[in-house]
C-alpha atoms as a PDB file:
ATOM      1  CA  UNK A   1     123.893  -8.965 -74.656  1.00  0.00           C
ATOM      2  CA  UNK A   2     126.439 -10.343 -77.415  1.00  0.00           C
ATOM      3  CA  UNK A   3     125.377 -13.490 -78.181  1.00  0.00           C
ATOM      4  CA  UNK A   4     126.981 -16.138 -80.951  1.00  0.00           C
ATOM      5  CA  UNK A   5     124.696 -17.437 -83.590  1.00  0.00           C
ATOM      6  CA  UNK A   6     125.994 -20.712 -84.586  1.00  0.00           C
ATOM      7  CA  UNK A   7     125.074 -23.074 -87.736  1.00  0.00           C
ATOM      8  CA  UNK A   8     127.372 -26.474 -87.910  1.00  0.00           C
ATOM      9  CA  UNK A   9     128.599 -28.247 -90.349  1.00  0.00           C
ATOM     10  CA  UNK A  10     132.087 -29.634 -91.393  1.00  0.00           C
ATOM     11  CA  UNK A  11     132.570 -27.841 -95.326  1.00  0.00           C
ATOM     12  CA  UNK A  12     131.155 -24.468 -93.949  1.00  0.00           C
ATOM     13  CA  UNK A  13     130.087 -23.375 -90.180  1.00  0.00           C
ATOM     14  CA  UNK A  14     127.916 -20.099 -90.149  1.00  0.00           C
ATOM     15  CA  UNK A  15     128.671 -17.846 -87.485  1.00  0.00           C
ATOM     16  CA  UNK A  16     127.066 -14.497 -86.861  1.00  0.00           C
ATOM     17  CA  UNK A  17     127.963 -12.239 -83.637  1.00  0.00           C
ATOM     18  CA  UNK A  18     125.146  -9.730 -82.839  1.00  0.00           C
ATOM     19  CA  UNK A  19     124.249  -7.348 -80.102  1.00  0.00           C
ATOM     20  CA  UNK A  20     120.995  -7.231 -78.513  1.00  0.00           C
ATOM     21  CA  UNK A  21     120.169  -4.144 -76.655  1.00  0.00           C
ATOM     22  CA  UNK A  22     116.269  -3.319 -75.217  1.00  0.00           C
ATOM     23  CA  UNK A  23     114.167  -4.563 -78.127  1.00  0.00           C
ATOM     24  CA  UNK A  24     117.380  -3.694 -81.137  1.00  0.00           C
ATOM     25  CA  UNK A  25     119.901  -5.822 -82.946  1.00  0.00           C
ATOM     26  CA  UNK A  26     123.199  -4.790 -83.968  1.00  0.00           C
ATOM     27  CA  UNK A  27     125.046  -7.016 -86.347  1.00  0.00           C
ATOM     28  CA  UNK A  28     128.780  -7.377 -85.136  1.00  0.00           C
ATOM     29  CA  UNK A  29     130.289  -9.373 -87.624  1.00  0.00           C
ATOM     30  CA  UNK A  30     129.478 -12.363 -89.652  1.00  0.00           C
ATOM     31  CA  UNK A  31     131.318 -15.279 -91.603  1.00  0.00           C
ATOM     32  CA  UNK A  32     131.777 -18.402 -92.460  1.00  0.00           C
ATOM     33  CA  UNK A  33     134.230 -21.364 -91.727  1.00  0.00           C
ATOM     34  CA  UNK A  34     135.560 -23.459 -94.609  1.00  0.00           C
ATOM     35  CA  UNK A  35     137.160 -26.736 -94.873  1.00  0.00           C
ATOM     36  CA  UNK A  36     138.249 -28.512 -97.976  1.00  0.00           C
ATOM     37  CA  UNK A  37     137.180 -32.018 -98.629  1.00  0.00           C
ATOM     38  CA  UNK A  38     141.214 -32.956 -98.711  1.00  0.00           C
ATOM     39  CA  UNK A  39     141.017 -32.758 -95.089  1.00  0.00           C
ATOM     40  CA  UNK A  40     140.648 -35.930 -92.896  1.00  0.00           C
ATOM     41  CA  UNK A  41     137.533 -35.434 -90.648  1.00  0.00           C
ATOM     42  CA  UNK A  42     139.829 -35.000 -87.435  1.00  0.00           C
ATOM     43  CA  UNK A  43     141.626 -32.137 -89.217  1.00  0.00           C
ATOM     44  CA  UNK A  44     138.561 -30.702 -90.142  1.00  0.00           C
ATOM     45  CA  UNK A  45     137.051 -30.469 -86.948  1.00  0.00           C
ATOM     46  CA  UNK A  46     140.147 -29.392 -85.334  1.00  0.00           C
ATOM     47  CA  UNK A  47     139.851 -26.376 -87.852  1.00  0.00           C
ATOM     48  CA  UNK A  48     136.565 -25.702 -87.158  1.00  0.00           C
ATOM     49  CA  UNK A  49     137.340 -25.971 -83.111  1.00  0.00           C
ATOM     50  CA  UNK A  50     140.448 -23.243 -83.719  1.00  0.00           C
ATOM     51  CA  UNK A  51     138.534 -21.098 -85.408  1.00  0.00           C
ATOM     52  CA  UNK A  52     135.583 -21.006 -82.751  1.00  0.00           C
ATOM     53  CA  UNK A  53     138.068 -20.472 -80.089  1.00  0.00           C
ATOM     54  CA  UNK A  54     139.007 -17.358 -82.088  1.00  0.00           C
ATOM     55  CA  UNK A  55     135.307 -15.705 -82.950  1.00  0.00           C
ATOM     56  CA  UNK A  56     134.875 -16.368 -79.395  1.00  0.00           C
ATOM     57  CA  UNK A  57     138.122 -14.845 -78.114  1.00  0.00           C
ATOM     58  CA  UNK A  58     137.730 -11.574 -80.288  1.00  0.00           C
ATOM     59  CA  UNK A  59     134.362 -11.233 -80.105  1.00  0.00           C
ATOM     60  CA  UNK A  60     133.635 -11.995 -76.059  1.00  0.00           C
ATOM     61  CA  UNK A  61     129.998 -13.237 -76.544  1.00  0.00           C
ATOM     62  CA  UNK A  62     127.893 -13.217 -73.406  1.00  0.00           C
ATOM     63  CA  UNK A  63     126.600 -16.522 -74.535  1.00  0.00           C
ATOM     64  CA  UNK A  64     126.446 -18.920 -77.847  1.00  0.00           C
ATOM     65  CA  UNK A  65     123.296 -20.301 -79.899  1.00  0.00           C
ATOM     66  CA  UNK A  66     123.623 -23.254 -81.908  1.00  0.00           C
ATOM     67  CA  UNK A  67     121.054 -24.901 -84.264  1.00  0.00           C
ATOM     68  CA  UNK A  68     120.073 -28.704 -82.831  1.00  0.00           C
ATOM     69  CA  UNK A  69     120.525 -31.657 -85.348  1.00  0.00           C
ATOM     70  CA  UNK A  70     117.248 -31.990 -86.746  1.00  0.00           C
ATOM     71  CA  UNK A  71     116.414 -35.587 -88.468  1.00  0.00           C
ATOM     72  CA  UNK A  72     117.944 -35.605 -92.311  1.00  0.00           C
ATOM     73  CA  UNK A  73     117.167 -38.587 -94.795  1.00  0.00           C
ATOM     74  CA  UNK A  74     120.800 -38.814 -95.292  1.00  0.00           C
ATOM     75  CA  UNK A  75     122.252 -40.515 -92.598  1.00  0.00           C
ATOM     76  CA  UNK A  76     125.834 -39.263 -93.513  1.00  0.00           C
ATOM     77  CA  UNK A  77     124.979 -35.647 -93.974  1.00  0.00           C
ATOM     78  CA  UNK A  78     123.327 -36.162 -90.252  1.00  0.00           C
ATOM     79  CA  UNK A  79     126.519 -37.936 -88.828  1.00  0.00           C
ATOM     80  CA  UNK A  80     128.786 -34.895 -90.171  1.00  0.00           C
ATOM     81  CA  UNK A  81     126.612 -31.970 -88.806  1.00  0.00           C
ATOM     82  CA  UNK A  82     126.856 -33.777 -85.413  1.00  0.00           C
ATOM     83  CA  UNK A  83     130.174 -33.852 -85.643  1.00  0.00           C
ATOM     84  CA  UNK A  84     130.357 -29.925 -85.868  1.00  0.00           C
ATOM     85  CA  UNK A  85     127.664 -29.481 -83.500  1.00  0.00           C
ATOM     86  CA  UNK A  86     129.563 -31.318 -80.686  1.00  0.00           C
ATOM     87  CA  UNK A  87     133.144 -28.891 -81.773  1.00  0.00           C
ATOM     88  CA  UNK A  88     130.785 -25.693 -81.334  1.00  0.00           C
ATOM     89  CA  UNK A  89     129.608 -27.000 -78.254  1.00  0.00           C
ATOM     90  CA  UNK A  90     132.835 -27.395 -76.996  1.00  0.00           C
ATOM     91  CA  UNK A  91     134.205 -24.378 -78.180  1.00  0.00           C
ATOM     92  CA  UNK A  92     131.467 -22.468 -76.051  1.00  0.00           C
ATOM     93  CA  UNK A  93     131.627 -25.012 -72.848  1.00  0.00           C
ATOM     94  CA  UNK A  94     135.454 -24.509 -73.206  1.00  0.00           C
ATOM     95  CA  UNK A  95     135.539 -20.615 -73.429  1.00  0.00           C
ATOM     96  CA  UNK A  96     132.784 -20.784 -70.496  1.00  0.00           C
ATOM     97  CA  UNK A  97     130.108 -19.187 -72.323  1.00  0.00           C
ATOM     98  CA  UNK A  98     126.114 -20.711 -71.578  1.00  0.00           C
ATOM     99  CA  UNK A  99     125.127 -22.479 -74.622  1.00  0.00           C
ATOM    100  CA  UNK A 100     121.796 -22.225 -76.073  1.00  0.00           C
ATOM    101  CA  UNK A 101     120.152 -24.837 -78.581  1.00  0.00           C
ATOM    102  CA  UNK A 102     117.326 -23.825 -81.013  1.00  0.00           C
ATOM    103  CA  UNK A 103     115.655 -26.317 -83.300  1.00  0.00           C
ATOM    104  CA  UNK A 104     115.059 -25.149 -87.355  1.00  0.00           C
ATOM    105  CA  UNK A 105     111.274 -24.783 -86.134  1.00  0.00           C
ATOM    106  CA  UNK A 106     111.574 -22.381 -83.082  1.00  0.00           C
ATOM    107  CA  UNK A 107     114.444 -20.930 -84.863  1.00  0.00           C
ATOM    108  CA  UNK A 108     111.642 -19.714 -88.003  1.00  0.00           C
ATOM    109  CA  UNK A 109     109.120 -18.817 -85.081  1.00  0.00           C
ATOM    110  CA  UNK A 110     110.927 -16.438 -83.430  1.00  0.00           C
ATOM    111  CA  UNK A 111     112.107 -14.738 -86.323  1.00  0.00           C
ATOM    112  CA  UNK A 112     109.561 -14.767 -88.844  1.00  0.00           C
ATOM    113  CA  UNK A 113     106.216 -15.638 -86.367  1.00  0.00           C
ATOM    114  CA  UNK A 114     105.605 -18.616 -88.316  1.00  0.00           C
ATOM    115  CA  UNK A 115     107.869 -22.028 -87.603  1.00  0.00           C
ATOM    116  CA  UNK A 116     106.983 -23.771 -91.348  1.00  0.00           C
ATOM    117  CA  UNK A 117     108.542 -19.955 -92.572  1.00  0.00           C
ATOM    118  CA  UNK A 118     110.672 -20.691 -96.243  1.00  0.00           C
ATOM    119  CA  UNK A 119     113.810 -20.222 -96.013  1.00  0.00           C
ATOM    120  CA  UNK A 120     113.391 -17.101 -98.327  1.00  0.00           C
ATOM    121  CA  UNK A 121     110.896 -15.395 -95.444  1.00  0.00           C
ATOM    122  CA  UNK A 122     113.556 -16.122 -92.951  1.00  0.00           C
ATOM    123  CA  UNK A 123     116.500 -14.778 -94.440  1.00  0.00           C
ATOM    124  CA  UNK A 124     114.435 -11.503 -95.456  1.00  0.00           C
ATOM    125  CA  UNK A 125     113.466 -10.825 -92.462  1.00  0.00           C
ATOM    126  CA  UNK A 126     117.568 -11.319 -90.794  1.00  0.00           C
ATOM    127  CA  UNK A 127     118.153  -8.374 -93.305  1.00  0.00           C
ATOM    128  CA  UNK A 128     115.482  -6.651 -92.266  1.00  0.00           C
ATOM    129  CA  UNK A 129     115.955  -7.027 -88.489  1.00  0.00           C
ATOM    130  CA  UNK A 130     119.412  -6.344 -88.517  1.00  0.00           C
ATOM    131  CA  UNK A 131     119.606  -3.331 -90.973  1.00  0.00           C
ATOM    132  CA  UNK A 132     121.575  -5.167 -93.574  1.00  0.00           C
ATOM    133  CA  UNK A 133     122.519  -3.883 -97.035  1.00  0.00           C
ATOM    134  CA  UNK A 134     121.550  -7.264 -98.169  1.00  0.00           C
ATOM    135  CA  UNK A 135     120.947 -11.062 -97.837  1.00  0.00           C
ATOM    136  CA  UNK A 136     124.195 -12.642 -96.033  1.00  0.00           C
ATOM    137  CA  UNK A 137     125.665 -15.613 -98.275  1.00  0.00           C
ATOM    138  CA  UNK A 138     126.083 -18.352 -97.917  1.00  0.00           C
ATOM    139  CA  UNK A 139     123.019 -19.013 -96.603  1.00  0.00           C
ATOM    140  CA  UNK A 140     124.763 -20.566 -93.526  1.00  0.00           C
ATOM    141  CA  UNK A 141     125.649 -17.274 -92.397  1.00  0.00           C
ATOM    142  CA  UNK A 142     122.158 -15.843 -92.562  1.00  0.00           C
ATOM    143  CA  UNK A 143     120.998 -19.290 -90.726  1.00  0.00           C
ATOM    144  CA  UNK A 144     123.560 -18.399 -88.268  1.00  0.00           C
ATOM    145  CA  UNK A 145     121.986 -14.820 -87.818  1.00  0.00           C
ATOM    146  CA  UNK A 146     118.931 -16.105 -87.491  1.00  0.00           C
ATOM    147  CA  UNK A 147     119.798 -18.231 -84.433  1.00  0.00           C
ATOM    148  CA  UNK A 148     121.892 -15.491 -82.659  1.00  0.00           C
ATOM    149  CA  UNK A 149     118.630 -13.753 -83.175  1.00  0.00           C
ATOM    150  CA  UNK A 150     116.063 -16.503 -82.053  1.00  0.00           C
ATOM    151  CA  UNK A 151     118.101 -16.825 -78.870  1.00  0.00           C
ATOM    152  CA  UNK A 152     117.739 -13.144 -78.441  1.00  0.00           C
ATOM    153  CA  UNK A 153     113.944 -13.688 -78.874  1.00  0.00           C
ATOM    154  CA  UNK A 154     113.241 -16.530 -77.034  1.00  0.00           C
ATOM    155  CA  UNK A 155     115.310 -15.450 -73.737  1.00  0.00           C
ATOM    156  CA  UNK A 156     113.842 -11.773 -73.601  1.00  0.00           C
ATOM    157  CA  UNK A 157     110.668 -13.451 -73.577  1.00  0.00           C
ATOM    158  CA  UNK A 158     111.265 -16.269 -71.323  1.00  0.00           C
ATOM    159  CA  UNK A 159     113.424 -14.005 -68.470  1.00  0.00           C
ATOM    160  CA  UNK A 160     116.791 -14.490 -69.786  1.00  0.00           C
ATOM    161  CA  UNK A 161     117.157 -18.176 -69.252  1.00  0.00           C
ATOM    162  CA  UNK A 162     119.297 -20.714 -71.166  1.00  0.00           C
ATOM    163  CA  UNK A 163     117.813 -23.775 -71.477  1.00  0.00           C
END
């Protein structure tokens, strides 16, 4: 199964492709998506949207995993990731891929065994699980991992299903 590990926002998207075979992961590729803060918001998105389109076109996941919106004290910061949640939504409804969603807390479980994990424990252990040289930067991309890997997790143990 190639699945998409996606973490949204609208200055950088995390994206991580990875193949899950038996009980193994195999990292495909992974990346981020920029946009500068001289775009308008609708330019932006439309950016981020493209770009999704073209992971997804080159890469032919099997499915997509996206982080859910958890609640943030900053109302604006929340607005903006829900912005780029809905475009990677869209981009995997559009290409007609089943979309998964993973909070922060089940996303830590399944990778680390603990959901209150740092955010140190759960990017060592994306190295670690997928063989890399190193830590992926920004940390969006290693967030991104993580997911593509939770979703992995959580629908080997629960029969395959997307929620």
């Amino acid at each position: 199964m190639i699945i998409l590990g996606i973490d949204p926002g609208t200055a950088i998207t995390g994206y991580g492709v990875v193949e899950f075979i038996g009980n193994r992961f195999k990292p495909i590729t992974y990346d981020c998506l920029r946009t500068g803060p001289e775009l308008s918001l609708d330019l932006r998105l439309k950016k981020l949207y493209l770009g999704l389109l073209d992971i997804i076109k080159i890469y032919q996941p099997h499915c997509m995993a996206v982080e859910e919106l958890f609640f943030n004290k900053n109302a604006r910061t929340a607005l903006a990731v829900g912005h780029a949640r809905g475009i990677a939504l869209l981009a995997g409804s559009y290409s007609n891929i089943p979309v998964a969603e993973y909070t922060p807390l089940q996303v830590k479980q399944a990778v680390t065994g603990y959901g209150k994990a740092e955010k140190q424990q759960v990017q060592f252990m994306v190295k670690t699980l997928l063989s890399l040289p190193e830590i992926p930067k920004p940390d969006d991309v290693a967030d991104a991992l993580a997911i593509a890997i939770c979703h992995a997790q959580w629908s080997s143990t629960f029969g395959g299903k997307i929620r």
